[in-house]
C-alpha atoms as a PDB file:
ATOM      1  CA  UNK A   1     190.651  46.515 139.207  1.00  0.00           C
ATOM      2  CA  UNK A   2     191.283  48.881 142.398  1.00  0.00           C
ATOM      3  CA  UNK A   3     195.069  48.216 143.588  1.00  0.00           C
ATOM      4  CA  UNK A   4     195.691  47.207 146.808  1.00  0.00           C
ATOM      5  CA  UNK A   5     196.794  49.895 149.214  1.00  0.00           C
ATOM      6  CA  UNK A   6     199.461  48.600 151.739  1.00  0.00           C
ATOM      7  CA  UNK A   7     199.008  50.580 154.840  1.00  0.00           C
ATOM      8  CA  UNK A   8     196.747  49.956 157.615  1.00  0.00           C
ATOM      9  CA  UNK A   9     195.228  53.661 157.781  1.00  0.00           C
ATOM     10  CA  UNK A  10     194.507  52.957 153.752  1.00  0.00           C
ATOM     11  CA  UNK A  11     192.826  49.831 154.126  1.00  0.00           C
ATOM     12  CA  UNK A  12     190.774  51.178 156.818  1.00  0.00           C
ATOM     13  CA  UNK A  13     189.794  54.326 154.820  1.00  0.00           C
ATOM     14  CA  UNK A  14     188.838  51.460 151.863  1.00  0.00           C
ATOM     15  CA  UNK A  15     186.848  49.689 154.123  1.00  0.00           C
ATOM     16  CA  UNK A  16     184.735  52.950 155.125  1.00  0.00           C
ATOM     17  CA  UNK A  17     184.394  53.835 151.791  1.00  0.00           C
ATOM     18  CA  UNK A  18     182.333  50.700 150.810  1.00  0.00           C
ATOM     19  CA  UNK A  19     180.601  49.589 154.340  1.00  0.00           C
ATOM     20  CA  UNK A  20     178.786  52.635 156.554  1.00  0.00           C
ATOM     21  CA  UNK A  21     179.025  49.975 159.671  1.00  0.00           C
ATOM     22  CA  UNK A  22     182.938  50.272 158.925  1.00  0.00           C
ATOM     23  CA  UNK A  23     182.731  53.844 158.322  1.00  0.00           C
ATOM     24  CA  UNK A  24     181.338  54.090 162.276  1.00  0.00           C
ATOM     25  CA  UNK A  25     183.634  52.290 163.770  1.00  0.00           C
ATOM     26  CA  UNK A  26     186.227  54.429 162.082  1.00  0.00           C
ATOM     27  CA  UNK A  27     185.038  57.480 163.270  1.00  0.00           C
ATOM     28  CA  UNK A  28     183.931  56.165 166.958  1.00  0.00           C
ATOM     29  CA  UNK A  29     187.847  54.415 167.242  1.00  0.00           C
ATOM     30  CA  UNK A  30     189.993  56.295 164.989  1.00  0.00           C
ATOM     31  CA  UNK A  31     192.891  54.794 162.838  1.00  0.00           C
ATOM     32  CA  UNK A  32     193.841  51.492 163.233  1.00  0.00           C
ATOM     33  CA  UNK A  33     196.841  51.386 166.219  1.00  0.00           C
ATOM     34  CA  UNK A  34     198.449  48.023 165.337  1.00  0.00           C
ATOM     35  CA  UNK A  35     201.309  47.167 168.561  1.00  0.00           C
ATOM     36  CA  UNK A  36     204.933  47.094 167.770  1.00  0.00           C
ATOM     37  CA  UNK A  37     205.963  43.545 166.872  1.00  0.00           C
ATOM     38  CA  UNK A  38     208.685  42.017 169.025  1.00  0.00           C
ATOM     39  CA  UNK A  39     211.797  42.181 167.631  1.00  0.00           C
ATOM     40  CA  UNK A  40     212.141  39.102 165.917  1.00  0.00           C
ATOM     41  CA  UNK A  41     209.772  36.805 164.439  1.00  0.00           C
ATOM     42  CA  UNK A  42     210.636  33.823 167.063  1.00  0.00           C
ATOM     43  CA  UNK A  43     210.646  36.292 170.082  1.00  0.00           C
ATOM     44  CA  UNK A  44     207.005  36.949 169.253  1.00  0.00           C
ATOM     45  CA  UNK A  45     206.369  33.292 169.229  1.00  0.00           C
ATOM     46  CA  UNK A  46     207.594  32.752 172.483  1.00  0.00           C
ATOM     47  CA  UNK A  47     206.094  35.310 173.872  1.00  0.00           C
ATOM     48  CA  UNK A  48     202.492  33.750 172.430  1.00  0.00           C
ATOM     49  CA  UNK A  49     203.441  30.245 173.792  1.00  0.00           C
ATOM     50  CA  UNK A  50     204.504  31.837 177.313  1.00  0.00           C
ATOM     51  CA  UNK A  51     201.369  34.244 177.425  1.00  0.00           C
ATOM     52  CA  UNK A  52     199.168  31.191 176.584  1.00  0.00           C
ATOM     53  CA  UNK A  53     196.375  30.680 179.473  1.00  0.00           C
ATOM     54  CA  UNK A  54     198.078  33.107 182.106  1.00  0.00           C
ATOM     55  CA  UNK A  55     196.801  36.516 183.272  1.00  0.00           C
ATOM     56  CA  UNK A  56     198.581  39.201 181.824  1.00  0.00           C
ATOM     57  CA  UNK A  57     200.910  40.000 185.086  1.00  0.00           C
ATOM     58  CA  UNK A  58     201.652  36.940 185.163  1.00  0.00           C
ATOM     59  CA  UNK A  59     202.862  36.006 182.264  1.00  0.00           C
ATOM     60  CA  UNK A  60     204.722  38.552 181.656  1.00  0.00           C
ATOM     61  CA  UNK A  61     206.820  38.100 184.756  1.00  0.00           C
ATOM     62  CA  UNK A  62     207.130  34.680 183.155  1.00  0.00           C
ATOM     63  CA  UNK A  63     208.085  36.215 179.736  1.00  0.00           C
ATOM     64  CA  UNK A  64     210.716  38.482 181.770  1.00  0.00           C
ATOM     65  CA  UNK A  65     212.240  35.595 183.515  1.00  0.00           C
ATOM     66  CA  UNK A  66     212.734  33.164 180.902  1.00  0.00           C
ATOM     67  CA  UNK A  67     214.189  36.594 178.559  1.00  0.00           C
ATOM     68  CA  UNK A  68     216.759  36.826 181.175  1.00  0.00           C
ATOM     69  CA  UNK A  69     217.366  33.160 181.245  1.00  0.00           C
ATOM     70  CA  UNK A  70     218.283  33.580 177.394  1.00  0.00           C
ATOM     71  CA  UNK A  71     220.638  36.901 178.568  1.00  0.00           C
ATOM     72  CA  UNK A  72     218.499  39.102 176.493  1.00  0.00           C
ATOM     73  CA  UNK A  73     218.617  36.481 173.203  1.00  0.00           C
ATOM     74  CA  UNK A  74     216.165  34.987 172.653  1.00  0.00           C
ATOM     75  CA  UNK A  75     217.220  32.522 169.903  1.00  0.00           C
ATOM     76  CA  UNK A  76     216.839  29.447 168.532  1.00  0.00           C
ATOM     77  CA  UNK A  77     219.970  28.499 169.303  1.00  0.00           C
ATOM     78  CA  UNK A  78     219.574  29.849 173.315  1.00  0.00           C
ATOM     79  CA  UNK A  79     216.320  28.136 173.433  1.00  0.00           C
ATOM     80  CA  UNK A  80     217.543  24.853 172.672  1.00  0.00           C
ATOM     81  CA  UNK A  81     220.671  24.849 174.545  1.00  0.00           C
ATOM     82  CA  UNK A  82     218.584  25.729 177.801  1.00  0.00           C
ATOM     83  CA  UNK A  83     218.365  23.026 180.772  1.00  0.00           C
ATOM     84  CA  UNK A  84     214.631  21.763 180.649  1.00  0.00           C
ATOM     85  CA  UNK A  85     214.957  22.291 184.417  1.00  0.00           C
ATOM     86  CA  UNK A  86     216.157  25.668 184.404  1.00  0.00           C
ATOM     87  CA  UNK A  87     213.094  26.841 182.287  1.00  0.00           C
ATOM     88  CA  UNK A  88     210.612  25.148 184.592  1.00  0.00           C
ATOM     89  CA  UNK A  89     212.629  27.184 187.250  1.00  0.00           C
ATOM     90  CA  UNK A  90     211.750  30.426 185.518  1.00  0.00           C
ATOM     91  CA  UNK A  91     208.552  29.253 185.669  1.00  0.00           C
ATOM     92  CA  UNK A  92     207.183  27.595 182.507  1.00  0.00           C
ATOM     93  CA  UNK A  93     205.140  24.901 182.889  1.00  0.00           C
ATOM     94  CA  UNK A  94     206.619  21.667 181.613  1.00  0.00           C
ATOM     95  CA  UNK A  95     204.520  21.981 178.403  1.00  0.00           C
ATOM     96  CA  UNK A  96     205.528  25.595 177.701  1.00  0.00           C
ATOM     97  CA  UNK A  97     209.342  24.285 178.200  1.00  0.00           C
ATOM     98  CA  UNK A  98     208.527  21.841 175.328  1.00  0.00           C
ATOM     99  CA  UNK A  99     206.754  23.670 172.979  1.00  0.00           C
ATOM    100  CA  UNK A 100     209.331  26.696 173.110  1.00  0.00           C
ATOM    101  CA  UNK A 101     211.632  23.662 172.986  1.00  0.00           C
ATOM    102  CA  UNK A 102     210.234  22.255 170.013  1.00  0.00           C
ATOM    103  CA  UNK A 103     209.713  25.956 167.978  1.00  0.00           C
ATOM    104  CA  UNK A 104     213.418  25.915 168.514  1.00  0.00           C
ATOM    105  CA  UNK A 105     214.206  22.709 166.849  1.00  0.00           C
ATOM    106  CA  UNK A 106     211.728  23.166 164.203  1.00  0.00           C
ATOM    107  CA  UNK A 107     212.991  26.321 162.783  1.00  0.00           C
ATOM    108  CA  UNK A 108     217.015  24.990 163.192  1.00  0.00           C
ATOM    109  CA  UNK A 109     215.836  22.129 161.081  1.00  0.00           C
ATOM    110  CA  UNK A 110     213.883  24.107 158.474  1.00  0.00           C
ATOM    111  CA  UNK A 111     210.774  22.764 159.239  1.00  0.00           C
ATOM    112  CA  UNK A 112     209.353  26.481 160.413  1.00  0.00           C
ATOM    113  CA  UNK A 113     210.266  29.622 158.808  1.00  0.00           C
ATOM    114  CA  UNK A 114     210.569  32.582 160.549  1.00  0.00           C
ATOM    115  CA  UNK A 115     213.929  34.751 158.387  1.00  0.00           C
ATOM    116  CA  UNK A 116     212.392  37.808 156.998  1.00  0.00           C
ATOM    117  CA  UNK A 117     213.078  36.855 153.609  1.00  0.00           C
ATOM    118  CA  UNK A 118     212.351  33.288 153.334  1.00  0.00           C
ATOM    119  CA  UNK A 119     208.709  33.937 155.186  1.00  0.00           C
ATOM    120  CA  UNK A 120     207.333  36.912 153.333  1.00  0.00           C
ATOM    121  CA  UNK A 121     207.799  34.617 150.456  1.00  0.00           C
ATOM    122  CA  UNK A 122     205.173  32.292 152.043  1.00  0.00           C
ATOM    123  CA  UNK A 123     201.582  32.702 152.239  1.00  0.00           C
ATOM    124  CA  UNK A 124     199.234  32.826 154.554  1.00  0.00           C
ATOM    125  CA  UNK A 125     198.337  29.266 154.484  1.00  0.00           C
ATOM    126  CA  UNK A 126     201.724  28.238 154.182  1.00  0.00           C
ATOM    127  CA  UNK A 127     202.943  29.916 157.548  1.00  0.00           C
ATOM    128  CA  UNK A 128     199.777  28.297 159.297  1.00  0.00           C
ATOM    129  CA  UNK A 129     200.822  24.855 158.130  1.00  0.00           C
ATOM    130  CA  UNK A 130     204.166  24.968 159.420  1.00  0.00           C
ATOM    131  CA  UNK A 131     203.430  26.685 161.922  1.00  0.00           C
ATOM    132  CA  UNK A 132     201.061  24.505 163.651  1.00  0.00           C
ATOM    133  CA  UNK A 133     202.919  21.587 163.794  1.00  0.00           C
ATOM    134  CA  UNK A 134     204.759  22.816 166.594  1.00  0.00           C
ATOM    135  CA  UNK A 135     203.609  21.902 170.157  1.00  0.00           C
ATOM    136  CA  UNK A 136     201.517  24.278 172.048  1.00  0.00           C
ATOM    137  CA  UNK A 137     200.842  26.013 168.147  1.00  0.00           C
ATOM    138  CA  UNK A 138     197.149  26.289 166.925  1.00  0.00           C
ATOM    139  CA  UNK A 139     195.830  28.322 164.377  1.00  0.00           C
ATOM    140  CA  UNK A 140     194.708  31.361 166.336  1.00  0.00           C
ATOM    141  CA  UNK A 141     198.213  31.674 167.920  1.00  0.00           C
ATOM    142  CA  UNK A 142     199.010  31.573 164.499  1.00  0.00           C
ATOM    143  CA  UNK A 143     196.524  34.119 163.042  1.00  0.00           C
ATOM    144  CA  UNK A 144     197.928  36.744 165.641  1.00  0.00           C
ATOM    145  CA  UNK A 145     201.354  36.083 164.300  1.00  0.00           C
ATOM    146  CA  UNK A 146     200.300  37.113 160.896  1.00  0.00           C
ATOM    147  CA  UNK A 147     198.238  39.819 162.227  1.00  0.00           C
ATOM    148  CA  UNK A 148     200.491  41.594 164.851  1.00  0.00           C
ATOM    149  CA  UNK A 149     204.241  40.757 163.989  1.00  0.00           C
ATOM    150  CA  UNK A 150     203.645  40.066 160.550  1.00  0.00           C
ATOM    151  CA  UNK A 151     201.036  42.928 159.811  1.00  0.00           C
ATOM    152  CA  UNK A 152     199.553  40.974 156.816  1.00  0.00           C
ATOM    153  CA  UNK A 153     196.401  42.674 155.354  1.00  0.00           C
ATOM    154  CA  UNK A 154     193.576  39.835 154.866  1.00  0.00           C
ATOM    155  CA  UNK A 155     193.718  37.621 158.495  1.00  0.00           C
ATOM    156  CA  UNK A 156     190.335  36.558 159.323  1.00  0.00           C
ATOM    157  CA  UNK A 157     190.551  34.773 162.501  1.00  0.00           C
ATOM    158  CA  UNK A 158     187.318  33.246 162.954  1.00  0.00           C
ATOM    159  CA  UNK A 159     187.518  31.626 166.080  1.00  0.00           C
ATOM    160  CA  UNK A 160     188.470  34.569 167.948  1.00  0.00           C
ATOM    161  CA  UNK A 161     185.902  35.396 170.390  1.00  0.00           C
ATOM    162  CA  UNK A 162     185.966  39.248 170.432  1.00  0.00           C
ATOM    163  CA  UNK A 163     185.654  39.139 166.603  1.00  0.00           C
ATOM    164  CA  UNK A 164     182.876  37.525 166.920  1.00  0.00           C
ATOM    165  CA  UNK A 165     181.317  39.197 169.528  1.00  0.00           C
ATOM    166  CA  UNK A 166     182.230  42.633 168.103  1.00  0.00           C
ATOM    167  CA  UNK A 167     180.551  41.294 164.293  1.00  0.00           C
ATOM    168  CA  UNK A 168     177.412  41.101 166.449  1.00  0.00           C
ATOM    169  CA  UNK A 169     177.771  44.431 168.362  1.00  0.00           C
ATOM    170  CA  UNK A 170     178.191  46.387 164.881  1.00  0.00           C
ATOM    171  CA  UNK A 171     175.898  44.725 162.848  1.00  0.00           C
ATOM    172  CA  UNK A 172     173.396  44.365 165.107  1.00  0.00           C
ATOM    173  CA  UNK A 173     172.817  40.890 164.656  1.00  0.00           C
ATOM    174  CA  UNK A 174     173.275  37.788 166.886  1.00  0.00           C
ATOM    175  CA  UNK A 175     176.658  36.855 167.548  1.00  0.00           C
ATOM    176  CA  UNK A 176     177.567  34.482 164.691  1.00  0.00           C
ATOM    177  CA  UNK A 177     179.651  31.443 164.961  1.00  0.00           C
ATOM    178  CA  UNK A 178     182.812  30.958 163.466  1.00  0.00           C
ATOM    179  CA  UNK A 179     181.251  29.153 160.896  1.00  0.00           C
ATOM    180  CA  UNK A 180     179.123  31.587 160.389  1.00  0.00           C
ATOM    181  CA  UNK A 181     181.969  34.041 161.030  1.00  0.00           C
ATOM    182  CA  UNK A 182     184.068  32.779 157.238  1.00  0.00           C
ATOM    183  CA  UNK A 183     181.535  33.975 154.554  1.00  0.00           C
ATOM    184  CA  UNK A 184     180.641  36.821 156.224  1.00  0.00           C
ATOM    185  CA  UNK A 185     184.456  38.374 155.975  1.00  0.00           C
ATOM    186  CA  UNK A 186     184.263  38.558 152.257  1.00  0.00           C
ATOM    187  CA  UNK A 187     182.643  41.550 152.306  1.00  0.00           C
ATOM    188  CA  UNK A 188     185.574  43.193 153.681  1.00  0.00           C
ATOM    189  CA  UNK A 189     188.858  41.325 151.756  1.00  0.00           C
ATOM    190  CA  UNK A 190     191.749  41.808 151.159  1.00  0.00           C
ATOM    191  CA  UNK A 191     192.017  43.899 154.314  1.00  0.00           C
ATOM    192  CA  UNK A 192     189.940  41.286 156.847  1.00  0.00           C
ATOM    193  CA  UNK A 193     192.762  42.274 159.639  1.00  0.00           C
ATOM    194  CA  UNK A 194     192.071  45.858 159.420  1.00  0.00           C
ATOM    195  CA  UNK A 195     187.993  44.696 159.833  1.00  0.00           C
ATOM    196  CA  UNK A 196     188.939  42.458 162.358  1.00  0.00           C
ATOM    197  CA  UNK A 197     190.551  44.926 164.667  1.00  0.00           C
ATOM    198  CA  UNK A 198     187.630  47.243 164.317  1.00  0.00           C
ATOM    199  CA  UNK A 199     185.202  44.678 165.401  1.00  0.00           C
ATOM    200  CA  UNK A 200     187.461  43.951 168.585  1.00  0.00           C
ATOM    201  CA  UNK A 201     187.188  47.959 169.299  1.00  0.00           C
ATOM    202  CA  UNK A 202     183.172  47.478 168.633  1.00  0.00           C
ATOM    203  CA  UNK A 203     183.493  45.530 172.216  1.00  0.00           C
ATOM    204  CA  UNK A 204     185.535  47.722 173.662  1.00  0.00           C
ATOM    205  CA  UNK A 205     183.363  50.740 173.182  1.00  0.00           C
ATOM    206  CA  UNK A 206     180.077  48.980 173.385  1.00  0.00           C
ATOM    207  CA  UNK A 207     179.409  50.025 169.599  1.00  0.00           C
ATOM    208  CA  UNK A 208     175.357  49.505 169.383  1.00  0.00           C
ATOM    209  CA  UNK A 209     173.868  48.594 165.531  1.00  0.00           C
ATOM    210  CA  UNK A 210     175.104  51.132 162.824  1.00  0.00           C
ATOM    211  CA  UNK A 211     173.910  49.637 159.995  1.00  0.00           C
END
C-alpha cells in the first residue's frame, strides 16, 4: 500500500501520476495555491456566514465592520456578548446576527468544536455533523471549512457548482450532477480536495477535453 503524502503539491503530483486529465490541468494551472486560513477556526466561520449571498465588496465591508465591532477579536465570547442591535447596525442581516449568534453559543457549550486539538481529532463526518446544526450552517459552508482553513486532503464537495462544471470541462463530458458528481471522485481519493481545486481552475481557464 502507497502511503499517503501530506502536502498539497504531493497529492497533486499523485494525482498526475495516475490520471493524464489531472496531469493537464497540472501543467495548464500549476501547483495547487490553497488561501491562507483566517486565523482561527471560528473567524473563518464567521467570515463564511457573513460572506453568505453578498457580492464580494460587500461583504467584506460587512466582514470589516462587524471585526471592528469585536475590537479585532473575534471570539466566542465577543460574539455572544454583542447587542443583537449593534450587529444589525454593522450591517448583518437579522439572520446573519443569529447564526453568528448561535456558532457562538454552540462552541461555548461544546456542542461545536473548533480548538486545534480537540477537532483534528474528529473526522470529516464528524465536523459536518456538528457543524451543521448551527443556523445559517449547511454542508457546503462546511466542506470549504475543511477544505480552506482546515486543508484536509479528501473533501469532495459535490454540490459545488464550479466542481461540477469544471468535471465536465476536463473530461469532456456533460456536466454531471451531484449525484452523479459522488462515484465519480473515487478515482481520485484520498486527495479529492486537491482534484477538486483543479476542476474549479478547469473553469477558470476554459480547459477543453484532455482525456
Amino acid at each position: 500500500m502507497v502511503p499517503r503524502v501530506r502536502s498539497h503539491r504531493a497529492a497533486a503530483a499523485a494525482l498526475a501520476a495516475r490520471d493524464p486529465v489531472m496531469a493537464s490541468l497540472v501543467g495548464a494551472a500549476g501547483w495547487p495555491a490553497i488561501r491562507k486560513p483566517q486565523r482561527t477556526h471560528f473567524e473563518a466561520l464567521v467570515r463564511s456566514i457573513l460572506f453568505q449571498q453578498l457580492a464580494g465588496a460587500a461583504a467584506a465591508t460587512i466582514h470589516a465592520r462587524f471585526v471592528a465591532l469585536c475590537e479585532d477579536d473575534v471570539t466566542p465570547e465577543r460574539v455572544v456578548a454583542l447587542p443583537f442591535e449593534a450587529m444589525r447596525g454593522a450591517g448583518l442581516s437579522g439572520n446573519k446576527a443569529a447564526s453568528v449568534t448561535d456558532l457562538a453559543t454552540k462552541v461555548l457549550d461544546g456542542t461545536v468544536v473548533l480548538d486545534p486539538r480537540g477537532i483534528a481529532r474528529l473526522s470529516d463526518e464528524q465536523i459536518i455533523e456538528r457543524l451543521t446544526t448551527v443556523r445559517g450552517i449547511g454542508r457546503w459552508t462546511t466542506e470549504m471549512f475543511l477544505l480552506f482553513q482546515l486543508r484536509r486532503l479528501d473533501v469532495w464537495p459535490v454540490d459545488d457548482l464550479g466542481v461540477r462544471k469544471g468535471y465536465g470541462l476536463a473530461y469532456g463530458v456533460p456536466m454531471p450532477s451531484s449525484k452523479e458528481l459522488g462515484p465519480l471522485g473515487d478515482v481520485f481519493a484520498p486527495y479529492r480536495s486537491v482534484a477538486a481545486w483543479y476542476l474549479w481552475r478547469a473553469v477558470d481557464i476554459a480547459v477543453l477535453p484532455l482525456g
